[in-house]
N, C-alpha and C. Protein backbone atom coordinates (compact mmCIF):
# COMPACT_ATOMS: atom_id res chain seq x y z
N UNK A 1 -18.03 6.44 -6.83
CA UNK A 1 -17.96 7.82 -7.32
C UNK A 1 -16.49 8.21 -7.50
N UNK A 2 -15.98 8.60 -8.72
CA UNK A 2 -14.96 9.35 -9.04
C UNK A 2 -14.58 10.31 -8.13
N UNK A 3 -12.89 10.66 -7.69
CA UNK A 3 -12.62 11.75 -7.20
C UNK A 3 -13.14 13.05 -7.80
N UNK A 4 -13.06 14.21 -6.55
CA UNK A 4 -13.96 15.43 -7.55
C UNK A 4 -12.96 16.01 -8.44
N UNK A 5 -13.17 16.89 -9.00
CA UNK A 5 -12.17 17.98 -9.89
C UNK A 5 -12.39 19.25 -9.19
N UNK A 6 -11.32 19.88 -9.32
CA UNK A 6 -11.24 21.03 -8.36
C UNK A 6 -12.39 22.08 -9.33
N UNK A 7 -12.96 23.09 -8.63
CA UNK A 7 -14.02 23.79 -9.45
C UNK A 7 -13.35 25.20 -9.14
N UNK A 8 -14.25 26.10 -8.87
CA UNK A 8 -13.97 27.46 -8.77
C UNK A 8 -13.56 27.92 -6.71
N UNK A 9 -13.16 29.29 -6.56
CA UNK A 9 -12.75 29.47 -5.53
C UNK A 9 -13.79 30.05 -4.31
N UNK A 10 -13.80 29.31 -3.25
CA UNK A 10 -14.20 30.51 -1.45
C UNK A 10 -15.65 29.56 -1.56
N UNK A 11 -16.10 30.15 -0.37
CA UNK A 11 -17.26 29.41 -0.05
C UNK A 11 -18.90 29.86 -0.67
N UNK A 12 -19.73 28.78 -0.24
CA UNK A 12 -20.83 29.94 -0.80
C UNK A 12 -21.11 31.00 -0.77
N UNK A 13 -21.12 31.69 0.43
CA UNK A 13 -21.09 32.59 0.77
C UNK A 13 -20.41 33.85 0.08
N UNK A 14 -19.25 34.02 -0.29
CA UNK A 14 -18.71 34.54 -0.70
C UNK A 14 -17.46 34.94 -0.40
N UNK A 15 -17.50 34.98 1.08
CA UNK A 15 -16.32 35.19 2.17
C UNK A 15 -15.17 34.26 1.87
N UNK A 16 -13.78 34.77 2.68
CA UNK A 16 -12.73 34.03 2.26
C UNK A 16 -12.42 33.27 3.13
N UNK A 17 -12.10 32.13 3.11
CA UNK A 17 -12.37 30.72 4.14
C UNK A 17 -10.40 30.97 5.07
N UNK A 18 -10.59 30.47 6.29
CA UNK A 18 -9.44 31.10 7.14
C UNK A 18 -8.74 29.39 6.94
N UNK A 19 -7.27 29.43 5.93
CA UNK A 19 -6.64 28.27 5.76
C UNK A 19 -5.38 28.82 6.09
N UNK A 20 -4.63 28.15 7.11
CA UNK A 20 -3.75 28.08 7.71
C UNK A 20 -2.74 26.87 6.87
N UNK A 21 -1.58 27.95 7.16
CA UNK A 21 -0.25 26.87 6.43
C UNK A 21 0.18 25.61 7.27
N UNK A 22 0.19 24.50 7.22
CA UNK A 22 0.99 23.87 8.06
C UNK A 22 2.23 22.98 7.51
N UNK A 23 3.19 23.39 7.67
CA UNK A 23 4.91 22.92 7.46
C UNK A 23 5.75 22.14 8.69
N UNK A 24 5.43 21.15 7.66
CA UNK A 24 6.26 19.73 8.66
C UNK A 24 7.93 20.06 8.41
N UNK A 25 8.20 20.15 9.17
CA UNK A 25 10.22 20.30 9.17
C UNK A 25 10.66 20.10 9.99
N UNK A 26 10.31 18.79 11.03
CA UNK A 26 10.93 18.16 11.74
C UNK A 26 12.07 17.30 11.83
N UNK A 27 12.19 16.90 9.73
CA UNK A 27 13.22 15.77 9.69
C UNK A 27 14.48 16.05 10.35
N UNK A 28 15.00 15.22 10.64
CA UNK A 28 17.04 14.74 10.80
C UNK A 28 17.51 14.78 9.56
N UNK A 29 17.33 14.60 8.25
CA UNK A 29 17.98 14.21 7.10
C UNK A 29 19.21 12.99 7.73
N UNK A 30 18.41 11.64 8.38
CA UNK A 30 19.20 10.85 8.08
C UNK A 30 20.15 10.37 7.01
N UNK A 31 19.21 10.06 6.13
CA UNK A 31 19.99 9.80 4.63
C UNK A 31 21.17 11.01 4.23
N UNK A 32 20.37 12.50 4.63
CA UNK A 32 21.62 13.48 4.10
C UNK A 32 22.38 13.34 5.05
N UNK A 33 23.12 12.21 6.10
CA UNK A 33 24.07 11.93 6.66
C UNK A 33 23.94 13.30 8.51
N UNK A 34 22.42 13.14 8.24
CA UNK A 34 22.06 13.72 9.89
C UNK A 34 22.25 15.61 9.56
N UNK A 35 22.00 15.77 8.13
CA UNK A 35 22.06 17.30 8.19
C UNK A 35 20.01 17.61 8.40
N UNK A 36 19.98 18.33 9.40
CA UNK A 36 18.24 18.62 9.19
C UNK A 36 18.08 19.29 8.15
N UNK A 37 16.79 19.02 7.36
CA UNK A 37 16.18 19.65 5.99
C UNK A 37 15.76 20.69 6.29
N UNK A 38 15.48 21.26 7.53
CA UNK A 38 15.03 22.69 7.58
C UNK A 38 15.85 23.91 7.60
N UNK A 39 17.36 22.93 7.52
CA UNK A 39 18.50 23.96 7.53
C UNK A 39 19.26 23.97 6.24
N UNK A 40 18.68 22.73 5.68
CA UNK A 40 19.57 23.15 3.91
C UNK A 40 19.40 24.52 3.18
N UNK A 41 20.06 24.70 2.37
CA UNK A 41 20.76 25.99 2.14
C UNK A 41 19.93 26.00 0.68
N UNK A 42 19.22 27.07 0.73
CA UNK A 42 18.38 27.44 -0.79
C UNK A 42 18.45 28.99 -0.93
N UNK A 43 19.16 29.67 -2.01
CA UNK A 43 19.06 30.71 -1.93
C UNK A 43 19.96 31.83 -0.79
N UNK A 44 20.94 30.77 -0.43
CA UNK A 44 21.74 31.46 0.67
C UNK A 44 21.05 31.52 1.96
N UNK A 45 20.22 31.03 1.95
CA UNK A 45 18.52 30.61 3.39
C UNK A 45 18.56 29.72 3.62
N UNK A 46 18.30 29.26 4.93
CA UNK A 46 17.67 27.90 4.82
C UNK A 46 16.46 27.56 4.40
N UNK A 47 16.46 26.22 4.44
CA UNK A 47 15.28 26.00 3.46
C UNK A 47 13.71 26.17 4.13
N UNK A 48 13.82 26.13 5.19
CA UNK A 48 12.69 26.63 6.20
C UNK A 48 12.43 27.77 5.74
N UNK A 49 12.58 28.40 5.51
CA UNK A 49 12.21 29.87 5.34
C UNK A 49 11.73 30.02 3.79
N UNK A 50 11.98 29.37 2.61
CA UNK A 50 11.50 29.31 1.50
C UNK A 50 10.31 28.73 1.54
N UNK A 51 10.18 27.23 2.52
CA UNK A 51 8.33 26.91 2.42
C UNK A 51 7.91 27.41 2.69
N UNK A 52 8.23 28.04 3.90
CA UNK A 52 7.11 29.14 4.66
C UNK A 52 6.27 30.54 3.59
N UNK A 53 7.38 31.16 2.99
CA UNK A 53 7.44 32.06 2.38
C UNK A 53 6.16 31.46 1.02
N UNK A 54 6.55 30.15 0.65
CA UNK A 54 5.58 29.37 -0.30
C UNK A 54 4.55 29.41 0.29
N UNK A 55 3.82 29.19 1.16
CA UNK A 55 2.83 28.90 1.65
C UNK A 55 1.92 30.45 2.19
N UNK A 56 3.23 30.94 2.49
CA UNK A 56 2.31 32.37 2.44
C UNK A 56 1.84 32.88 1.30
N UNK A 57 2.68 32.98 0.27
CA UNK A 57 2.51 33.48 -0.97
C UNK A 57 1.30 33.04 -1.69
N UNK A 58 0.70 31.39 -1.09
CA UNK A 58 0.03 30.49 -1.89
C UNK A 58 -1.42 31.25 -1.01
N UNK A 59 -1.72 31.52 -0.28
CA UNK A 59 -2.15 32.38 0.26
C UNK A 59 -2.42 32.15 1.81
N UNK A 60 -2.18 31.14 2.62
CA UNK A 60 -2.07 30.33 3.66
C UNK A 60 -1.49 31.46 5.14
N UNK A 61 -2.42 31.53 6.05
CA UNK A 61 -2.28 32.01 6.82
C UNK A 61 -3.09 31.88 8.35
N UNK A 62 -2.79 32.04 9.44
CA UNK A 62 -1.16 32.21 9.61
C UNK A 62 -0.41 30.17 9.02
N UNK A 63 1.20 30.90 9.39
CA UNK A 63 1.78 29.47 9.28
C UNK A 63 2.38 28.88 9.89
N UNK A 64 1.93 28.02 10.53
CA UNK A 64 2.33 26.75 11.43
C UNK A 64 3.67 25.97 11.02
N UNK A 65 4.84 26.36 11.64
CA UNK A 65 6.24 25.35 11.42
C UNK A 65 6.61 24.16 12.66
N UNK A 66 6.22 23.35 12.46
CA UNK A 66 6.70 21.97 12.80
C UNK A 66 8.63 21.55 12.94
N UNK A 67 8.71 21.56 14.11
CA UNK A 67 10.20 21.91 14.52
C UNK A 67 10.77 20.25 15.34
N UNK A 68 11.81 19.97 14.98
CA UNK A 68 11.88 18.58 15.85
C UNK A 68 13.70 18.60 15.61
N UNK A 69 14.19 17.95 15.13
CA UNK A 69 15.28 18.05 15.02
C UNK A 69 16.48 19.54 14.97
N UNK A 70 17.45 19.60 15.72
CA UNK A 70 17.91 20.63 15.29
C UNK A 70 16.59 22.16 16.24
N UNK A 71 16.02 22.03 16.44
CA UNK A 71 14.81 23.19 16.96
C UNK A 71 15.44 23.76 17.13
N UNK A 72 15.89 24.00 18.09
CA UNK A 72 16.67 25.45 18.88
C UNK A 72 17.89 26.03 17.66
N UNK A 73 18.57 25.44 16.75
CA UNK A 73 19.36 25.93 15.56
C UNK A 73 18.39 26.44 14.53
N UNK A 74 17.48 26.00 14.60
CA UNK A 74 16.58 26.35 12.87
C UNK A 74 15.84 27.77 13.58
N UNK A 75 15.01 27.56 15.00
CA UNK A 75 15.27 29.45 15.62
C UNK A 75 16.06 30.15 16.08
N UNK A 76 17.38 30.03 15.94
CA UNK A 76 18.72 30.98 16.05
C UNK A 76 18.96 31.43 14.53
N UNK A 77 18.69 30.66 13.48
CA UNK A 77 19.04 30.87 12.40
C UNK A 77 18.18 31.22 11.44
N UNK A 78 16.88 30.72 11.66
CA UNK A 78 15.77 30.98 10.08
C UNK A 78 14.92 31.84 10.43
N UNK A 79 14.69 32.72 9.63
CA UNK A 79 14.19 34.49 9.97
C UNK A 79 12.37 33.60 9.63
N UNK A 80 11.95 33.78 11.19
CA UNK A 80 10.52 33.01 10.60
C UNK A 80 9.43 34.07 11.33
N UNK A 81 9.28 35.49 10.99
CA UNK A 81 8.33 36.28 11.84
C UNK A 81 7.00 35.81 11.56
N UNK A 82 6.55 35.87 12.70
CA UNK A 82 4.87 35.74 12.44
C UNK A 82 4.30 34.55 12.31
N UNK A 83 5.24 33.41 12.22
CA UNK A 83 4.81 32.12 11.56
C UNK A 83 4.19 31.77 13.26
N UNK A 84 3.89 30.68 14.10
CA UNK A 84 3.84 29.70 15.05
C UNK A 84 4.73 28.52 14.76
N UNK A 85 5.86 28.47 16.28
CA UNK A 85 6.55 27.93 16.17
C UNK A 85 6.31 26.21 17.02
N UNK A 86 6.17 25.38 16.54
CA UNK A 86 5.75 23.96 17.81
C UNK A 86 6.70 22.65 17.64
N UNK A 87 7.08 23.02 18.55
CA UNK A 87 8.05 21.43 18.83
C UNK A 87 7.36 20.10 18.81
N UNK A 88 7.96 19.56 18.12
CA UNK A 88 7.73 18.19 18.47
C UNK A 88 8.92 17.25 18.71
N UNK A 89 8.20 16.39 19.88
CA UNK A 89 9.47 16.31 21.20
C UNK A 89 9.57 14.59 19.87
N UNK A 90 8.53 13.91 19.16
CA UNK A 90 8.75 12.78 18.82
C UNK A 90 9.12 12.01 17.52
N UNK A 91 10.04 13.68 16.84
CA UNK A 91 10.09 13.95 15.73
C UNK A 91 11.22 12.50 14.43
N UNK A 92 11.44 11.70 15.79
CA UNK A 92 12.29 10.89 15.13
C UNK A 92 11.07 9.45 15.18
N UNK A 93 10.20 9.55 15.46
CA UNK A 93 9.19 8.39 14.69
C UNK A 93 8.79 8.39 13.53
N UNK A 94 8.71 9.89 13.02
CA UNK A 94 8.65 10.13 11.54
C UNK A 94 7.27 11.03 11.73
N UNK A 95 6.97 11.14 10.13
CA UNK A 95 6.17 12.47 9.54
C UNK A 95 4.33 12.34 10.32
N UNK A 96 4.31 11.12 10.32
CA UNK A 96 2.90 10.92 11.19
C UNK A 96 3.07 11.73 12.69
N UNK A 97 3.97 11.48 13.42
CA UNK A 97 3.89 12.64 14.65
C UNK A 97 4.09 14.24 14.32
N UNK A 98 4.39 14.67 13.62
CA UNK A 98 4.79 15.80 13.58
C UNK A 98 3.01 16.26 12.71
N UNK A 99 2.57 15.18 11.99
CA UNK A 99 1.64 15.99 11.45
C UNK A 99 0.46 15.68 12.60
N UNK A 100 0.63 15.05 13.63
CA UNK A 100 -0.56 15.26 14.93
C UNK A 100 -0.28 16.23 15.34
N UNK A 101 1.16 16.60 15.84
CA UNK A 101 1.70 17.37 16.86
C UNK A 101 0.92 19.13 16.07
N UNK A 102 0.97 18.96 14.61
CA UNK A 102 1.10 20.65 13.95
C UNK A 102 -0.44 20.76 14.48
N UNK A 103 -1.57 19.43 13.53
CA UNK A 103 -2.92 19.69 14.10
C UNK A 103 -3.35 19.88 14.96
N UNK A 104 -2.82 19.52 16.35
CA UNK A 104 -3.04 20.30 17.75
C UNK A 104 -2.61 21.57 17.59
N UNK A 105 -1.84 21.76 17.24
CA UNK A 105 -1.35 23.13 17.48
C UNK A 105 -2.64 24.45 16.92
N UNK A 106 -3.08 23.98 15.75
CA UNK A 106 -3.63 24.92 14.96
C UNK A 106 -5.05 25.32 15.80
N UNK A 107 -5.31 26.89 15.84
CA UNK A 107 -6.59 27.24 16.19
C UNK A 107 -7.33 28.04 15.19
N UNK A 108 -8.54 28.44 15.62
CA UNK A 108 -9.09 29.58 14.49
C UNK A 108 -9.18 29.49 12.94
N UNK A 109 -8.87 28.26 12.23
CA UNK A 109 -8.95 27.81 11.49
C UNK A 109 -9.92 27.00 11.17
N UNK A 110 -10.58 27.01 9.29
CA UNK A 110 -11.31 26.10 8.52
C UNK A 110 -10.76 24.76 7.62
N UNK A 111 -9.36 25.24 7.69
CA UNK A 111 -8.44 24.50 6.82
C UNK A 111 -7.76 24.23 7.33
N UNK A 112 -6.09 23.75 6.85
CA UNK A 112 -4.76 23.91 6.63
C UNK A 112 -4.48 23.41 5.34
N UNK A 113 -3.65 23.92 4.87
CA UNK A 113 -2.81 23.59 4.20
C UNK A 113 -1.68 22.62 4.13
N UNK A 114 -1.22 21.49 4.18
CA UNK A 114 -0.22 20.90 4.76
C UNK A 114 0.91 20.53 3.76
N UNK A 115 2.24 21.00 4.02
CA UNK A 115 3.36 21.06 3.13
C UNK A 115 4.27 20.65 3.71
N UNK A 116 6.00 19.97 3.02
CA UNK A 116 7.00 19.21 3.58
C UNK A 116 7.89 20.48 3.28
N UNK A 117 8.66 20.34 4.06
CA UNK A 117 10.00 21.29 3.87
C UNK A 117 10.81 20.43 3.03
N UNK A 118 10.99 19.43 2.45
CA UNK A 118 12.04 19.28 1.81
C UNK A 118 11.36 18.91 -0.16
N UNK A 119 10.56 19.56 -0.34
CA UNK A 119 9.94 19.59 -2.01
C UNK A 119 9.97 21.45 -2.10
N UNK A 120 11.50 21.62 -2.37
CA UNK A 120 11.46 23.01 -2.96
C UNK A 120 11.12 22.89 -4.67
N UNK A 121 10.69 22.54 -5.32
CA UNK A 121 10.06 22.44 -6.27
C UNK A 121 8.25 22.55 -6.41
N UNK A 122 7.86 23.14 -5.47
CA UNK A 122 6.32 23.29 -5.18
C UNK A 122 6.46 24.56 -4.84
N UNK A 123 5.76 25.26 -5.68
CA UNK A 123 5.39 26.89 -5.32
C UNK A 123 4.02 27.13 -4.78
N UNK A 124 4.41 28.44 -4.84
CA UNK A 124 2.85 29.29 -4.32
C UNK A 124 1.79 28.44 -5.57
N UNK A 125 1.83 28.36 -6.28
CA UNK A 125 0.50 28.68 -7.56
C UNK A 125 0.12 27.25 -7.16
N UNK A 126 1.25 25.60 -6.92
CA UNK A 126 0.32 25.15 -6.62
C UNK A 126 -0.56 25.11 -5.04
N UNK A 127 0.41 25.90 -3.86
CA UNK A 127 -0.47 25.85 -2.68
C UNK A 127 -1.70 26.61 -3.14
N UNK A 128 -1.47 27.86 -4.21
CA UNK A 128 -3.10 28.37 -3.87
C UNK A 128 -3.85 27.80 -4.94
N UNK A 129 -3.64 26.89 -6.09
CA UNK A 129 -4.53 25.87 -6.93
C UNK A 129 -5.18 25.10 -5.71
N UNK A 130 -4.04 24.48 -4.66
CA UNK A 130 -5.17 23.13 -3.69
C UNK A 130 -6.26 24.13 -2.94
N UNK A 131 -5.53 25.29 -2.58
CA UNK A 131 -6.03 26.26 -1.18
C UNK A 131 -7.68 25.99 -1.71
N UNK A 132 -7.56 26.97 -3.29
CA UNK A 132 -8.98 27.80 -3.61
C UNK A 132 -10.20 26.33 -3.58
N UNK A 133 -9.35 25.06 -3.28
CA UNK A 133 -10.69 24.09 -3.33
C UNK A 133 -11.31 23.83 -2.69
N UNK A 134 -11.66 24.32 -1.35
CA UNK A 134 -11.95 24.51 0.32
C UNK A 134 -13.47 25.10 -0.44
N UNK A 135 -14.47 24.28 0.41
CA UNK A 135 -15.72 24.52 0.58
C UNK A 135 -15.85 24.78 2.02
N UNK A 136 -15.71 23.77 2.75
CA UNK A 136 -16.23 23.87 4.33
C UNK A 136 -15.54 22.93 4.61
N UNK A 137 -15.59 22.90 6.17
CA UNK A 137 -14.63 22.17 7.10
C UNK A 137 -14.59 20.94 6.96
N UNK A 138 -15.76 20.55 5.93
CA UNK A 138 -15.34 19.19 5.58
C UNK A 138 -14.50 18.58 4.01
N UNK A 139 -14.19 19.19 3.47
CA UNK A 139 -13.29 19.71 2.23
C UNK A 139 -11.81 18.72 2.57
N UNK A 140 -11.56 18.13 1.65
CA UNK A 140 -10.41 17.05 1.47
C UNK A 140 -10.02 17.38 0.10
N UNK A 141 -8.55 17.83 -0.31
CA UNK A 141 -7.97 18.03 -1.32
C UNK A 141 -6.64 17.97 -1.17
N UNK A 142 -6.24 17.30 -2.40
CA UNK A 142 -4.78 16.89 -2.64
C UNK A 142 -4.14 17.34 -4.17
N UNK A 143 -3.01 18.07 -3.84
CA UNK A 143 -2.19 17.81 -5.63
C UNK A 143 -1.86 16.62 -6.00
N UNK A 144 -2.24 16.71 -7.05
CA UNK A 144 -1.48 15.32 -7.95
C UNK A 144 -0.59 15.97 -9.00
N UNK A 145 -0.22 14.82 -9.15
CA UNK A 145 1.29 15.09 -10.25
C UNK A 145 1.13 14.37 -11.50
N UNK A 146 0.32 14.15 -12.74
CA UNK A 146 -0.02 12.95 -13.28
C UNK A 146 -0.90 12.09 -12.67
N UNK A 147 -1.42 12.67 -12.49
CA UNK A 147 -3.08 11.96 -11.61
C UNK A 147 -2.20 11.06 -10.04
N UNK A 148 -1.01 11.04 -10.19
CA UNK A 148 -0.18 10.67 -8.70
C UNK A 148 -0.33 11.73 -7.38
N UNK A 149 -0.80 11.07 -6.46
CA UNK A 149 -1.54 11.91 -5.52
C UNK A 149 -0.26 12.52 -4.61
N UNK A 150 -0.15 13.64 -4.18
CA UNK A 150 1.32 14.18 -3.81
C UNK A 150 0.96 15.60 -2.85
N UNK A 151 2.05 16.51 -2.15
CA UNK A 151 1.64 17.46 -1.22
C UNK A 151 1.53 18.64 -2.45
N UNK A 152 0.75 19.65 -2.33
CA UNK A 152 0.39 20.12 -1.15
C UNK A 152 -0.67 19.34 -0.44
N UNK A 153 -1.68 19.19 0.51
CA UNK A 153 -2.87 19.15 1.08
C UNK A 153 -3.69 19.40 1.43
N UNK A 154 -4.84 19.57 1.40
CA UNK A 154 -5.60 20.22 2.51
C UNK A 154 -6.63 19.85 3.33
N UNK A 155 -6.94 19.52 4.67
CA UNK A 155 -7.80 19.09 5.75
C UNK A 155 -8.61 20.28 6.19
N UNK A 156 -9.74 19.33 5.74
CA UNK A 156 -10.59 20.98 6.71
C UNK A 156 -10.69 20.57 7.95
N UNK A 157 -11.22 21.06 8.82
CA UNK A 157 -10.88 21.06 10.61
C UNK A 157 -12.28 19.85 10.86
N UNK A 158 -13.06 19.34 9.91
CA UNK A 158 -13.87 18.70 10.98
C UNK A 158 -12.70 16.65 10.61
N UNK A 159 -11.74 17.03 9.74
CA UNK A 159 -11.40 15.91 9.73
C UNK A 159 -9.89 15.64 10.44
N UNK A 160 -9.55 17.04 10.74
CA UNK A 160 -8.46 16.93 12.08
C UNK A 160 -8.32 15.98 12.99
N UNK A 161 -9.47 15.71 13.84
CA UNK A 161 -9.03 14.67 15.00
C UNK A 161 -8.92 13.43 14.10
N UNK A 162 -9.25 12.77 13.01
CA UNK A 162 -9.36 11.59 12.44
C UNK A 162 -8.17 11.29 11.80
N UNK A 163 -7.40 12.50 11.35
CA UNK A 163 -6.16 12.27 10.48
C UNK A 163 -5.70 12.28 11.81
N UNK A 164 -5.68 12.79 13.04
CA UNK A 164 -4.33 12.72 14.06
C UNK A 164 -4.53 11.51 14.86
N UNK A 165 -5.83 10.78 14.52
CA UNK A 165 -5.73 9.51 14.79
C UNK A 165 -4.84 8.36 14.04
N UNK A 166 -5.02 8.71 12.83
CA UNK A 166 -4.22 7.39 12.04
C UNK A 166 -3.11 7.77 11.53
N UNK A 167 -2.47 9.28 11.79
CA UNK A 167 -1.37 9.29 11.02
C UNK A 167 0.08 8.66 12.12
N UNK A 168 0.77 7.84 11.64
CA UNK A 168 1.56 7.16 11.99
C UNK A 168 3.06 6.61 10.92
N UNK A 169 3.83 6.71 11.72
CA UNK A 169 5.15 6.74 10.97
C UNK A 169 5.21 7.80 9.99
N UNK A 170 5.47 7.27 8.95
CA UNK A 170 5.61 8.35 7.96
C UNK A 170 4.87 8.37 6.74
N UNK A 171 3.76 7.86 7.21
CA UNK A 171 2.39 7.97 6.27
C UNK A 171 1.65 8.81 6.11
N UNK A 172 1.90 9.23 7.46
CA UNK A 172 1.05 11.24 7.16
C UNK A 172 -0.53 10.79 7.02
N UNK A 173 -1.16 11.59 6.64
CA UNK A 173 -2.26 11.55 6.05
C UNK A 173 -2.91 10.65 4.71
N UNK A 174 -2.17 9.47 4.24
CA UNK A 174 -1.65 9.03 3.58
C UNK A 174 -3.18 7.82 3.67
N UNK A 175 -3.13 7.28 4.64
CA UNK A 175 -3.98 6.22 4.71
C UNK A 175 -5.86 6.78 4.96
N UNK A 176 -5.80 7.66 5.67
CA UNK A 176 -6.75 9.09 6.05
C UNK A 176 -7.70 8.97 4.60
N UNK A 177 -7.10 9.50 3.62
CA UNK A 177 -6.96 10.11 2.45
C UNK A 177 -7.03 9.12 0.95
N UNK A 178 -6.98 8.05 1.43
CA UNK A 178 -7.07 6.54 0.54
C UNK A 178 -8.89 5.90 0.98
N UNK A 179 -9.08 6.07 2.61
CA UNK A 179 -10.01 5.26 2.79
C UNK A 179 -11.50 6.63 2.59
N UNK A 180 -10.95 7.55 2.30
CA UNK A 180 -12.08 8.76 1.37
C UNK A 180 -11.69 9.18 0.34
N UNK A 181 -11.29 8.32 -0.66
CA UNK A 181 -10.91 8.91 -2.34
C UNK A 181 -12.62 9.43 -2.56
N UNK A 182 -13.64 8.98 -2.12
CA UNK A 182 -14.96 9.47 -2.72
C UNK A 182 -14.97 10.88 -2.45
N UNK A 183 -14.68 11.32 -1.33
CA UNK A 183 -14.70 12.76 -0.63
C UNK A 183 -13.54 13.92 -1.44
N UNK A 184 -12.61 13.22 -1.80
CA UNK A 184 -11.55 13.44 -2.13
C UNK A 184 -11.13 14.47 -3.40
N UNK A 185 -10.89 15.75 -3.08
CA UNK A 185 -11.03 16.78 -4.54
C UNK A 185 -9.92 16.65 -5.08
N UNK A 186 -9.19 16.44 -6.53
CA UNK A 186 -7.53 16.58 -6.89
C UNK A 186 -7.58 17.49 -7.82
N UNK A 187 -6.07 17.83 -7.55
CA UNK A 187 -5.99 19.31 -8.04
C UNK A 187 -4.82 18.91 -8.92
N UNK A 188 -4.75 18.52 -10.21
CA UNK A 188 -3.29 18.62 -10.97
C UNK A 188 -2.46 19.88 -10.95
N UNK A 189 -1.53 19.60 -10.79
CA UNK A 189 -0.37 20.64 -10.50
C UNK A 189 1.02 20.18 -11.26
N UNK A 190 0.82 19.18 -12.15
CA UNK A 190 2.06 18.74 -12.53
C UNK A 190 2.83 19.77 -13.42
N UNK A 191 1.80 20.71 -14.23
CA UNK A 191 2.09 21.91 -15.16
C UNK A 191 2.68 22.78 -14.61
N UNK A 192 2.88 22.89 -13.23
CA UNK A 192 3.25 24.19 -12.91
C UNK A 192 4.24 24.09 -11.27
N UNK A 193 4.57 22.52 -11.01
CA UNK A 193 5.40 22.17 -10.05
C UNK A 193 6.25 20.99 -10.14
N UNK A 194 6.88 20.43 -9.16
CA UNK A 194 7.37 19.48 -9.46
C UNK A 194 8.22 19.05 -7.97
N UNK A 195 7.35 17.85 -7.52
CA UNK A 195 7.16 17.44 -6.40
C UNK A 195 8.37 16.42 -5.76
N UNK A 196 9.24 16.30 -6.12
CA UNK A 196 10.52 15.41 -5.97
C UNK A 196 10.58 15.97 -4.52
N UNK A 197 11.25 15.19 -4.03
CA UNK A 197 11.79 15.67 -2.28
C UNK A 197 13.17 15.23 -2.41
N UNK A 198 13.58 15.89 -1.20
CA UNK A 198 15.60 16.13 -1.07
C UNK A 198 15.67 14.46 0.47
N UNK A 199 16.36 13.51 0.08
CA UNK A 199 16.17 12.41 0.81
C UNK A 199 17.72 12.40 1.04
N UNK A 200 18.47 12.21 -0.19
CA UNK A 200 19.77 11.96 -0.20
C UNK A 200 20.75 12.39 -0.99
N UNK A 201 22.10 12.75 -0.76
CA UNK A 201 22.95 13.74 -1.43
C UNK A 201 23.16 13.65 -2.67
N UNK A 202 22.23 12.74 -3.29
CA UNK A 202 22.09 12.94 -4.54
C UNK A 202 20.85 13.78 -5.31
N UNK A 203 20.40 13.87 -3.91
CA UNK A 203 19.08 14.79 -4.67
C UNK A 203 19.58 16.28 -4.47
N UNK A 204 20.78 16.87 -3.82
CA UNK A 204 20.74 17.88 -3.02
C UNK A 204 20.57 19.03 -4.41
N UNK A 205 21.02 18.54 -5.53
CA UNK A 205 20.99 19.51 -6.64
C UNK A 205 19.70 20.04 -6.94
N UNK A 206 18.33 19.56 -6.21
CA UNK A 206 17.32 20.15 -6.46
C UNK A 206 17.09 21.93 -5.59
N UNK A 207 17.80 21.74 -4.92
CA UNK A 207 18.06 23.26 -4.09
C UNK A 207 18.58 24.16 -4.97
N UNK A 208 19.18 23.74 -6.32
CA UNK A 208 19.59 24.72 -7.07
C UNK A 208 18.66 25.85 -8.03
């Protein structure tokens, strides 16, 4: 069976399904020579504070920030009210711990949403294109970029413990999400985003 195509928005019911943001921004920016990505500079902000702001906008609430490197500087410095703040103590194994560490964290939720702090080129329109594809807690959806499968994300809560089983290194949800392409809804977003990530000081011009 073909992946699905995203259809129309909310559940049967009618009601609006409770999807929570979750923002990984744990990196070091090794490559950017050990500057953390949650502190690059967008807009005179750091850049923490622009996903967040994306993810609210996309309609994602509340929002979960994933903190590892740098922690205690990115909350002295990035104006983050209201969000939930969670450390992760193992943030230098890479993006697979930080995305167990956020899914524990999350309660009261049908969804999340799951987004990188370092693709400032992803707006609201496409978090709330993946958001509105949420049926029920069992709901798996991804943006693609050219049919290339890419963030935003979304996990509904009955597949939480399974992604925080296999996500490892920096595969994320990556392998999760390959071995259910049948389950799997995609949402093109290439029209209206553009998914590059900030790795190394040659990418830094995407902050502009």
């Amino acid at each position: 069976m073909p992946p699905r195509e995203q259809t129309s928005d909310g559940r049967a019911d009618g009601t609006a399904p409770r999807v929570a943001g979750l923002l990984l921004a744990a990196g070091g920016g090794r490559r950017l020579g050990g500057h953390p990505k949650a502190l690059l500079r967008h807009a005179e902000r750091p850049l923490v504070e622009h996903a967040v702001r994306i993810l609210r906008e996309g309609g994602c609430a509340p929002v979960y920030v994933v903190l590892g490197a740098a922690a205690e500087q990115v909350r002295e410095t990035a104006r983050l009210p209201g969000c939930v703040l969670v450390d992760n103590p193992d943030w230098a194994e890479g993006m697979g711990s930080s995305l167990r560490t956020g899914l524990r964290a999350v309660t009261s939720a049908e969804a999340v949403v799951v987004s990188l702090v370092d693709q400032p080129g992803i707006g609201a329109e496409a978090v709330a294109r993946v958001r509105v594809a949420y049926r029920s807690p069992s709901t798996l959806a991804a943006a693609t970029y050219d049919g290339r499968r890419g963030h935003p994300v979304l996990l509904g809560a009955a597949h939480w413990e399974g992604v925080a089983r296999s996500a490892q290194a920096d595969a994320g949800a990556r392998d999760y999400l390959r071995e259910r392409q049948d389950e799997l809804t995609l949402v093109e977003c290439a029209d209206i985003a553009d998914p590059a990530d900030i790795d190394t000081p040659d990418d830094l011009h995407r902050l502009r």
